[in-house]
Protein backbone atom coordinates (compact mmCIF):
# COMPACT_ATOMS: atom_id res chain seq x y z
CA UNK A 1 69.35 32.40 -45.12
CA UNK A 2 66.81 31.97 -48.35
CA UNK A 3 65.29 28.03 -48.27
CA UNK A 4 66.85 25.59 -50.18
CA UNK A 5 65.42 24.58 -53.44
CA UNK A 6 64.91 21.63 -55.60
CA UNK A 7 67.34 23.12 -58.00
CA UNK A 8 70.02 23.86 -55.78
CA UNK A 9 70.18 20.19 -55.28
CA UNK A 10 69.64 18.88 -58.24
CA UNK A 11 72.41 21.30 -58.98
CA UNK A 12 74.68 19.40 -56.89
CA UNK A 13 74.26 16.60 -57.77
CA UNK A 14 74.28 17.28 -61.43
CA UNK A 15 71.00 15.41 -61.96
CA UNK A 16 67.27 17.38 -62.97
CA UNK A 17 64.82 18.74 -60.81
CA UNK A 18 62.41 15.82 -61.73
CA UNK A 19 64.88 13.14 -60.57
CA UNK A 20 65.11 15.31 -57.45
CA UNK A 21 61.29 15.68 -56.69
CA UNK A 22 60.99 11.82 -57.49
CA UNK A 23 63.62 10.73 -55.24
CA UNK A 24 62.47 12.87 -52.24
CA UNK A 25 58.67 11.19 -52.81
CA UNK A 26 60.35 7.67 -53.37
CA UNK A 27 59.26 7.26 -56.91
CA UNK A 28 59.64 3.67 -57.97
CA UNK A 29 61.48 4.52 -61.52
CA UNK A 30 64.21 6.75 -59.62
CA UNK A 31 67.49 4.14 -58.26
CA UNK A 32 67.60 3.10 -54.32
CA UNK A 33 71.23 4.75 -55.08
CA UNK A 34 69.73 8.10 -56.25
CA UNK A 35 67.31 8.16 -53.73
CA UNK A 36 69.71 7.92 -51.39
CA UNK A 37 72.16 10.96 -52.23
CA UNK A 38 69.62 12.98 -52.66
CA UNK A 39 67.49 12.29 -49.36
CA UNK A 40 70.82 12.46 -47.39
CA UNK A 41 71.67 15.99 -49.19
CA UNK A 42 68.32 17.31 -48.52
CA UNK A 43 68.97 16.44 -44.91
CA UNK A 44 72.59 18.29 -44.84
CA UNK A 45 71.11 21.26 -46.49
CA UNK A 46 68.01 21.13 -44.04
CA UNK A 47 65.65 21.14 -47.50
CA UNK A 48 61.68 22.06 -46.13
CA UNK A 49 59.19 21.14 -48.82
CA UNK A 50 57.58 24.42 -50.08
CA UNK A 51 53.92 24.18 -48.66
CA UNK A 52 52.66 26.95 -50.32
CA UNK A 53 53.86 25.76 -53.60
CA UNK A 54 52.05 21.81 -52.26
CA UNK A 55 48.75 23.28 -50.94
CA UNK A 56 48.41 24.79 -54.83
CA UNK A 57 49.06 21.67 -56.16
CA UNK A 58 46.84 19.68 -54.36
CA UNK A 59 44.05 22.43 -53.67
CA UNK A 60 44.42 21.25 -49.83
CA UNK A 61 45.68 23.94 -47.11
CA UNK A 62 46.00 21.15 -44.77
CA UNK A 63 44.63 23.76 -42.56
CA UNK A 64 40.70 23.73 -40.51
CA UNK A 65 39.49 26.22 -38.29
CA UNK A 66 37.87 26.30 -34.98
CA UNK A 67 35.49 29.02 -33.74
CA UNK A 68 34.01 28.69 -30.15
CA UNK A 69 32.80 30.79 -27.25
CA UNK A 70 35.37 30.36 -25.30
CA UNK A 71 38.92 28.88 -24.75
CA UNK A 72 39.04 28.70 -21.00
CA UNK A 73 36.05 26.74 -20.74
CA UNK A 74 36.22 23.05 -19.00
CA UNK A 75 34.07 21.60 -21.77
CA UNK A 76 35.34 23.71 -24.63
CA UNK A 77 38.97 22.58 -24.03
CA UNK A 78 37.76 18.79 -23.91
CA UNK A 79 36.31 19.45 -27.16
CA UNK A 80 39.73 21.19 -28.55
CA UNK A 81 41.67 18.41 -27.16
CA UNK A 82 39.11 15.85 -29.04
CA UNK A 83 39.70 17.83 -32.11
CA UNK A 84 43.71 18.54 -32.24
CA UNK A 85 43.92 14.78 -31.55
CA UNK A 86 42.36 13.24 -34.72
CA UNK A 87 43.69 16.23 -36.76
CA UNK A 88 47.34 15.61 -35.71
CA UNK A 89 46.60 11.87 -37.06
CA UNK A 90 45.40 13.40 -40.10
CA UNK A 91 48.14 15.72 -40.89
CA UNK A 92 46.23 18.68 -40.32
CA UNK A 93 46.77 22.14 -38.28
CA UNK A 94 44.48 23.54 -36.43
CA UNK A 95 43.74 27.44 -36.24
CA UNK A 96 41.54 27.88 -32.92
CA UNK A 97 39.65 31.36 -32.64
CA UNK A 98 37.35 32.65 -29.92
CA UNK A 99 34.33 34.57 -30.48
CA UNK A 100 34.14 35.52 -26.69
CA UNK A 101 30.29 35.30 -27.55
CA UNK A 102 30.52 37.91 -29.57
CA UNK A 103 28.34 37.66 -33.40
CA UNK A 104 30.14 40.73 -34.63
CA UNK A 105 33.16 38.92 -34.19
CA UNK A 106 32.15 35.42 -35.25
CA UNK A 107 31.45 37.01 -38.24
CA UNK A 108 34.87 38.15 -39.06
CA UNK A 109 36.26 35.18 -37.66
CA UNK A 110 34.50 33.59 -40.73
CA UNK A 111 35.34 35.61 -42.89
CA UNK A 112 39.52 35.64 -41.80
CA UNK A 113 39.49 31.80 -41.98
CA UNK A 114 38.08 32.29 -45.55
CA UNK A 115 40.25 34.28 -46.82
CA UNK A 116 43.56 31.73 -44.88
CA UNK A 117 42.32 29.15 -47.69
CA UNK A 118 41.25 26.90 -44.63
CA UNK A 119 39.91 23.05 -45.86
CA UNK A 120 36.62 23.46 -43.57
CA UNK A 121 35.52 25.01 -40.57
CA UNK A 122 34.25 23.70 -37.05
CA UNK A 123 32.17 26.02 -34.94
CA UNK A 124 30.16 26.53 -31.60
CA UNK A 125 28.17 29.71 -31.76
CA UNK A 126 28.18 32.65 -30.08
CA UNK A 127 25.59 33.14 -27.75
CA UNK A 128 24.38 36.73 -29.69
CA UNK A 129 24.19 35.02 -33.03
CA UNK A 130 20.86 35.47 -34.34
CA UNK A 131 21.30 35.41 -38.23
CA UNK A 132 23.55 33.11 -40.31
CA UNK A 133 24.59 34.77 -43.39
CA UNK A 134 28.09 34.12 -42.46
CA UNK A 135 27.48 30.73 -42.31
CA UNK A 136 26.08 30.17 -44.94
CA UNK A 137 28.72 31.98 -46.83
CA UNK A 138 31.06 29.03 -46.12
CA UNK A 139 28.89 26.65 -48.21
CA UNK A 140 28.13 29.24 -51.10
CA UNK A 141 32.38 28.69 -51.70
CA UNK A 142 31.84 25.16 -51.29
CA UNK A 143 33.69 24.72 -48.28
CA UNK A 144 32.42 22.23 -45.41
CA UNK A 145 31.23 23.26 -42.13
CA UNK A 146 30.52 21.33 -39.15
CA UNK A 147 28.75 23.19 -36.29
CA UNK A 148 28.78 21.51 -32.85
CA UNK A 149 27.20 21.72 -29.07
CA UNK A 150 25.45 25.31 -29.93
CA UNK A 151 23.91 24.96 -33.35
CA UNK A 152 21.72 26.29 -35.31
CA UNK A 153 18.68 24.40 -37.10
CA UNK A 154 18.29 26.30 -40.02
CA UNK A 155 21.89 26.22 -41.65
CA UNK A 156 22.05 23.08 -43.28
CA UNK A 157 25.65 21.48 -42.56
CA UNK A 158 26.55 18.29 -40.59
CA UNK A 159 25.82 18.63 -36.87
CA UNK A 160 27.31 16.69 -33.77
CA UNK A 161 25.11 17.52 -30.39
CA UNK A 162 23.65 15.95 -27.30
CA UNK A 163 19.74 16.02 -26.88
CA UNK A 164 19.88 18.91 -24.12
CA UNK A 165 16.21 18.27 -23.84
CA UNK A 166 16.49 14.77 -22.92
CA UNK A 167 19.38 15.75 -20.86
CA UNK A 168 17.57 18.08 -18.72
CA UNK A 169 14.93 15.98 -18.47
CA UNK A 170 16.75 13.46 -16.65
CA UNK A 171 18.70 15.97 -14.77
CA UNK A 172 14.99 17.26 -13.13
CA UNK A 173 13.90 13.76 -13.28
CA UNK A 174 16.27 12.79 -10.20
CA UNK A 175 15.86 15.83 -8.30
CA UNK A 176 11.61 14.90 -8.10
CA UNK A 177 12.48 10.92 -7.86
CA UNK A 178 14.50 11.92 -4.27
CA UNK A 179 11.43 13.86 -3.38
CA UNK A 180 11.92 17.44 -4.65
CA UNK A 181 8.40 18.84 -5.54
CA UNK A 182 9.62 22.28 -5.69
CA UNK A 183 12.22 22.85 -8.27
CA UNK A 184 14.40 26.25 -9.44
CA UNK A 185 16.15 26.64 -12.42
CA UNK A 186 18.83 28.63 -13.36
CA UNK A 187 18.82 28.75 -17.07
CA UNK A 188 21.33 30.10 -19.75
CA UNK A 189 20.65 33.19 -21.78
CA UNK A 190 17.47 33.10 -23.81
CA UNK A 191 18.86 32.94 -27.53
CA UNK A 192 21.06 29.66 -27.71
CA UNK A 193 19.12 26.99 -28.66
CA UNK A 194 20.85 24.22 -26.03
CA UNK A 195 19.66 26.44 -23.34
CA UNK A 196 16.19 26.30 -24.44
CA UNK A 197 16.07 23.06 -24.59
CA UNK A 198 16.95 22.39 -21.12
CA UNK A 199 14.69 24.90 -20.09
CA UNK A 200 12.18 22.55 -22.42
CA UNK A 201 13.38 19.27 -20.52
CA UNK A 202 12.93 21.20 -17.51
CA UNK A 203 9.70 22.41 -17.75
CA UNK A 204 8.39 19.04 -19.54
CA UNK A 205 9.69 16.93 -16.46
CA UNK A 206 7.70 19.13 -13.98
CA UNK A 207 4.36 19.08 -16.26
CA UNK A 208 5.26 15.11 -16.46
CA UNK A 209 4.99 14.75 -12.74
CA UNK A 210 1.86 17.28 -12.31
CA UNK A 211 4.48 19.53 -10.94
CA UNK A 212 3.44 23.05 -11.23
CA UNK A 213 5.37 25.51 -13.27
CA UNK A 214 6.32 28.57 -11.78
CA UNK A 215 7.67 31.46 -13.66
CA UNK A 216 9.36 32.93 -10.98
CA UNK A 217 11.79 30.06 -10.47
CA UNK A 218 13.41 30.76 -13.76
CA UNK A 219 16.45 33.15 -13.53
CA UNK A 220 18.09 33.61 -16.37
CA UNK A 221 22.29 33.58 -16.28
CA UNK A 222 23.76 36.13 -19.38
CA UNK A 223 27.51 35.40 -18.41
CA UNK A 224 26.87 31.91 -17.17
CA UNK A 225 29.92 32.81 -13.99
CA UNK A 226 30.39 31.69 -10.67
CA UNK A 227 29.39 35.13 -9.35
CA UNK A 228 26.15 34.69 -11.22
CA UNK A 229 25.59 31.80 -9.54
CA UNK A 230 26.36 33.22 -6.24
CA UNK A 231 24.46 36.16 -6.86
CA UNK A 232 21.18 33.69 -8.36
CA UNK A 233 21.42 31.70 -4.60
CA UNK A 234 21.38 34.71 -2.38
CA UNK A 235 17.69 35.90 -4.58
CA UNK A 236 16.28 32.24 -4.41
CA UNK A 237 16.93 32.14 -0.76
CA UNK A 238 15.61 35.76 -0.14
CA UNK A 239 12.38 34.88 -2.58
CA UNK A 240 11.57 31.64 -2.41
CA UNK A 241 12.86 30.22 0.51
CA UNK A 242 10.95 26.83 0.12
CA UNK A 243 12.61 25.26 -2.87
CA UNK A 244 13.94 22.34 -2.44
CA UNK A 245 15.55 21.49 -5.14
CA UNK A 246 17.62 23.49 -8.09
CA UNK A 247 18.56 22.88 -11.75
CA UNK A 248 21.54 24.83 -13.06
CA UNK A 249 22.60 25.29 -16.85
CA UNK A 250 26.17 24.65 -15.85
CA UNK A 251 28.89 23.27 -13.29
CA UNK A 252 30.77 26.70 -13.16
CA UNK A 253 27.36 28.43 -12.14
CA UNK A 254 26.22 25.50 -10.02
CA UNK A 255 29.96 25.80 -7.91
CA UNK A 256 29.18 29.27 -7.30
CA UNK A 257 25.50 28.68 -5.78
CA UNK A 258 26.77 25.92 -3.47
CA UNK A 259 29.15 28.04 -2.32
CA UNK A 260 26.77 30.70 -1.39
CA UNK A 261 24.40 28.14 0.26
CA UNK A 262 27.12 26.91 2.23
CA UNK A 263 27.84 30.44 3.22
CA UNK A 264 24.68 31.13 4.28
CA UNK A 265 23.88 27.83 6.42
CA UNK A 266 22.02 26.24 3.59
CA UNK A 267 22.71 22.51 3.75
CA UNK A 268 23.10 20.91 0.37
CA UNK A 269 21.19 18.52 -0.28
CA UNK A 270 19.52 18.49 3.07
CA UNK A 271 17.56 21.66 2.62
CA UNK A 272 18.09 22.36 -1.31
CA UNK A 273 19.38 19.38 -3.73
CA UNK A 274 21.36 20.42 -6.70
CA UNK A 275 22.18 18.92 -10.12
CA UNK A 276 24.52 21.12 -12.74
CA UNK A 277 25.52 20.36 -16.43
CA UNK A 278 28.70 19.39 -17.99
CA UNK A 279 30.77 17.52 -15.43
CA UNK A 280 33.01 19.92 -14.66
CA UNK A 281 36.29 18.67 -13.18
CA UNK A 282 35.55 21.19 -10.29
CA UNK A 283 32.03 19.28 -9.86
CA UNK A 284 34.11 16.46 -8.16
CA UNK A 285 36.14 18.35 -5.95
CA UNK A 286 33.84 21.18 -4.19
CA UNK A 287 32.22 20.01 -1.23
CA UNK A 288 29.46 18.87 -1.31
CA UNK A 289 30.17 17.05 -4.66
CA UNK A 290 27.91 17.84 -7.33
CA UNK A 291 25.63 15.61 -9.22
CA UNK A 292 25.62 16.56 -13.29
CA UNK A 293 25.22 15.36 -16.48
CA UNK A 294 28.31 14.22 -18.19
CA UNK A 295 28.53 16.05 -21.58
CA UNK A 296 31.10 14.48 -23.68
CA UNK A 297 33.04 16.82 -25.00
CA UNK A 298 36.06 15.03 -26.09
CA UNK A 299 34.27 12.57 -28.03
CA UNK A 300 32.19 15.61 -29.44
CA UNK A 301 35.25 17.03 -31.13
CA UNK A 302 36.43 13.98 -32.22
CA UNK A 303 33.05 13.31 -33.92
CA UNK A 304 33.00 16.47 -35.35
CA UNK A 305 36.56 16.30 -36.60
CA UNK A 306 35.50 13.13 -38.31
CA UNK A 307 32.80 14.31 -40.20
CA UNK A 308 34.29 17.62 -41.51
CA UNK A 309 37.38 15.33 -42.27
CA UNK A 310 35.21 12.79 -44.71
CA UNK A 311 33.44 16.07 -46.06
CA UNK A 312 36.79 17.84 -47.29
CA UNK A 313 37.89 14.40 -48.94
CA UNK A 314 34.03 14.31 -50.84
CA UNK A 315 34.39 17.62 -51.91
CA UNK A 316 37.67 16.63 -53.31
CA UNK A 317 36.90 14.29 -54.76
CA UNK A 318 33.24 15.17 -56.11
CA UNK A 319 31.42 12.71 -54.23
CA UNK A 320 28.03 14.01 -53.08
CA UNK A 321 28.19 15.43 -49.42
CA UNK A 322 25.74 14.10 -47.57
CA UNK A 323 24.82 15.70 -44.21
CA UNK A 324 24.47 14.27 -40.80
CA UNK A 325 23.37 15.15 -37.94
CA UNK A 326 25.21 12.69 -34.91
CA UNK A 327 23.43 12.98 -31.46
CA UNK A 328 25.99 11.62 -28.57
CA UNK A 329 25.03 10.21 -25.16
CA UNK A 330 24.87 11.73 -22.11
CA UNK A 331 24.46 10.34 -18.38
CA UNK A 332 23.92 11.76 -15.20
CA UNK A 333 26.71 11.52 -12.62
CA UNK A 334 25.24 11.30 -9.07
CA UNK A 335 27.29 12.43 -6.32
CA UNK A 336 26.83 14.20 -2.41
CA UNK A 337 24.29 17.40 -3.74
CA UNK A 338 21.60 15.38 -3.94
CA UNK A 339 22.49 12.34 -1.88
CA UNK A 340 20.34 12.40 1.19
């Protein structure tokens, strides 16, 4: 069946299509009686407002999108939820893309939400992306973006983050105040700029404690996986079997190193103390428990929702856009890995 129309009710009701439109948006000039008829034959007829036909009018898709790593992610899905709450308050929908890493495909991610008309776009980037044409593309037609968690400095757009440095920092911090003095780290890939920052608050803490920094205790995680972190535990044990304490990027890698060590007769925190990143549900549950940092997420997409929300209505508007960059807090959530 083809929608029903404005005309088609106005038809029935013998009265114009302006009375009709009024009446359905409660004008005050149109009659409670008028109002009435035509709301409850809009209902019988099951009348849906042409969007298209609104969106034109207004210049507003009612529409964002949302480009991140990955969808089946602990923190990424906090950040989602965070998001899809304030935009449901907001009236908007939400299209949700993932770049599986991938800069080839960020790119054309960009470049499909462009061309859907969306209002503004949220991203985390991949971790290949090295240039930012694409991005930039979005503010050459005017329309907002908001990049959070992996950013990059040199587009200039609203930002919401954590300090990863200061993060990491503390994360290091507690492993030397229990006594650690020889500390591992298994760090993200090398081109996303959160991950060099907490190598940064890594390596600053040990310098900061006339801790020695060793090279060699860096390994590097490209898929940032459990196996990884399995696979990391089994080297460190093999090369350096006198660490005593162990950094990791994330929970997810962090899960699978304890469960190596535990394999292997390595007693956590006893012989190797262990803080990850994120606060992982999973964090709580493996045994032993790990101590993290908390990394908001929720919050972050709420945040970041926010500020691409008061952009769109600027740029509406022609009030001057001004950009901010919002820094959340994080805390460090101490549980049985490095309890002794």
């Amino acid at each position: 069946m083809k929608p029903v129309t404005l005309r088609q009710i106005a038809e029935i009701l013998n009265i114009s299509i302006t009375t009709v439109s009024k009446a359905l948006k409660d004008y005050p000039d149109v009659s409670k009686k008028t109002k009435r008829l035509v709301k409850e034959t809009a209902k019988t007829l099951n009348y849906k407002p042409n969007s298209f036909a609104v969106n034109l009018r207004t210049r507003e898709s009612k529409t964002i999108g949302l480009i991140i790593p990955e969808v089946v992610h602990h923190f990424f899905s906090s950040v989602i939820k965070g998001i899809i709450s304030q935009a449901e308050k907001n009236g908007y929908m939400v299209i949700i893309l993932q770049s599986n890493e991938s800069f080839e495909l960020e790119k054309k991610q960009i470049d499909l939400l462009l061309r859907k008309q969306v209002d503004g776009i949220l991203i985390s980037l991949a971790n290949s992306t090295v240039r930012y044409e694409h991005l930039n593309e979005v503010l050459d037609q005017n329309k907002p973006i908001v990049m959070f968690d992996k950013i990059a400095k040199l587009v200039n757009c609203s930002k919401v983050i954590i300090n990863d440095r200061k993060a990491a920092y503390l994360a290091t911090q507690h492993l030397i105040d229990i006594g650690c003095k020889r500390i591992a780290h298994f760090r993200g890939p090398l081109l996303p700029q959160n991950s060099i920052d907490r190598f940064l608050g890594y390596k600053k803490a040990l310098e900061d404690n006339n801790l020695i920094y060793d090279s060699s205790l860096v390994y590097v995680c490209n898929d940032m996986s459990f196996d990884e972190g399995k696979n990391f535990a089994k080297q460190l044990i093999e090369e350096h079997s006198n660490v005593d304490g162990l950094f990791i990027n994330t929970d997810l890698v962090a899960v699978g190193a304890i469960s190596e060590f535990n394999k292997r007769g390595v007693i956590v925190p006893k012989d190797i103390a262990i803080v990850g990143f994120s606060n992982w549900f999973m964090s709580s549950v493996i045994s032993p428990s790990l101590t993290t940092i908390d990394q908001p997420g929720y919050k972050m997409g709420k945040k970041a929702f926010k500020l691409l929300y008061k952009e769109i209505k600027n740029k509406k508007e022609n009030i001057e856009v001004k950009y901010k960059k919002v820094e959340l807090p994080v805390q460090l959530i101490k549980r049985e890995s490095t309890a002794f």
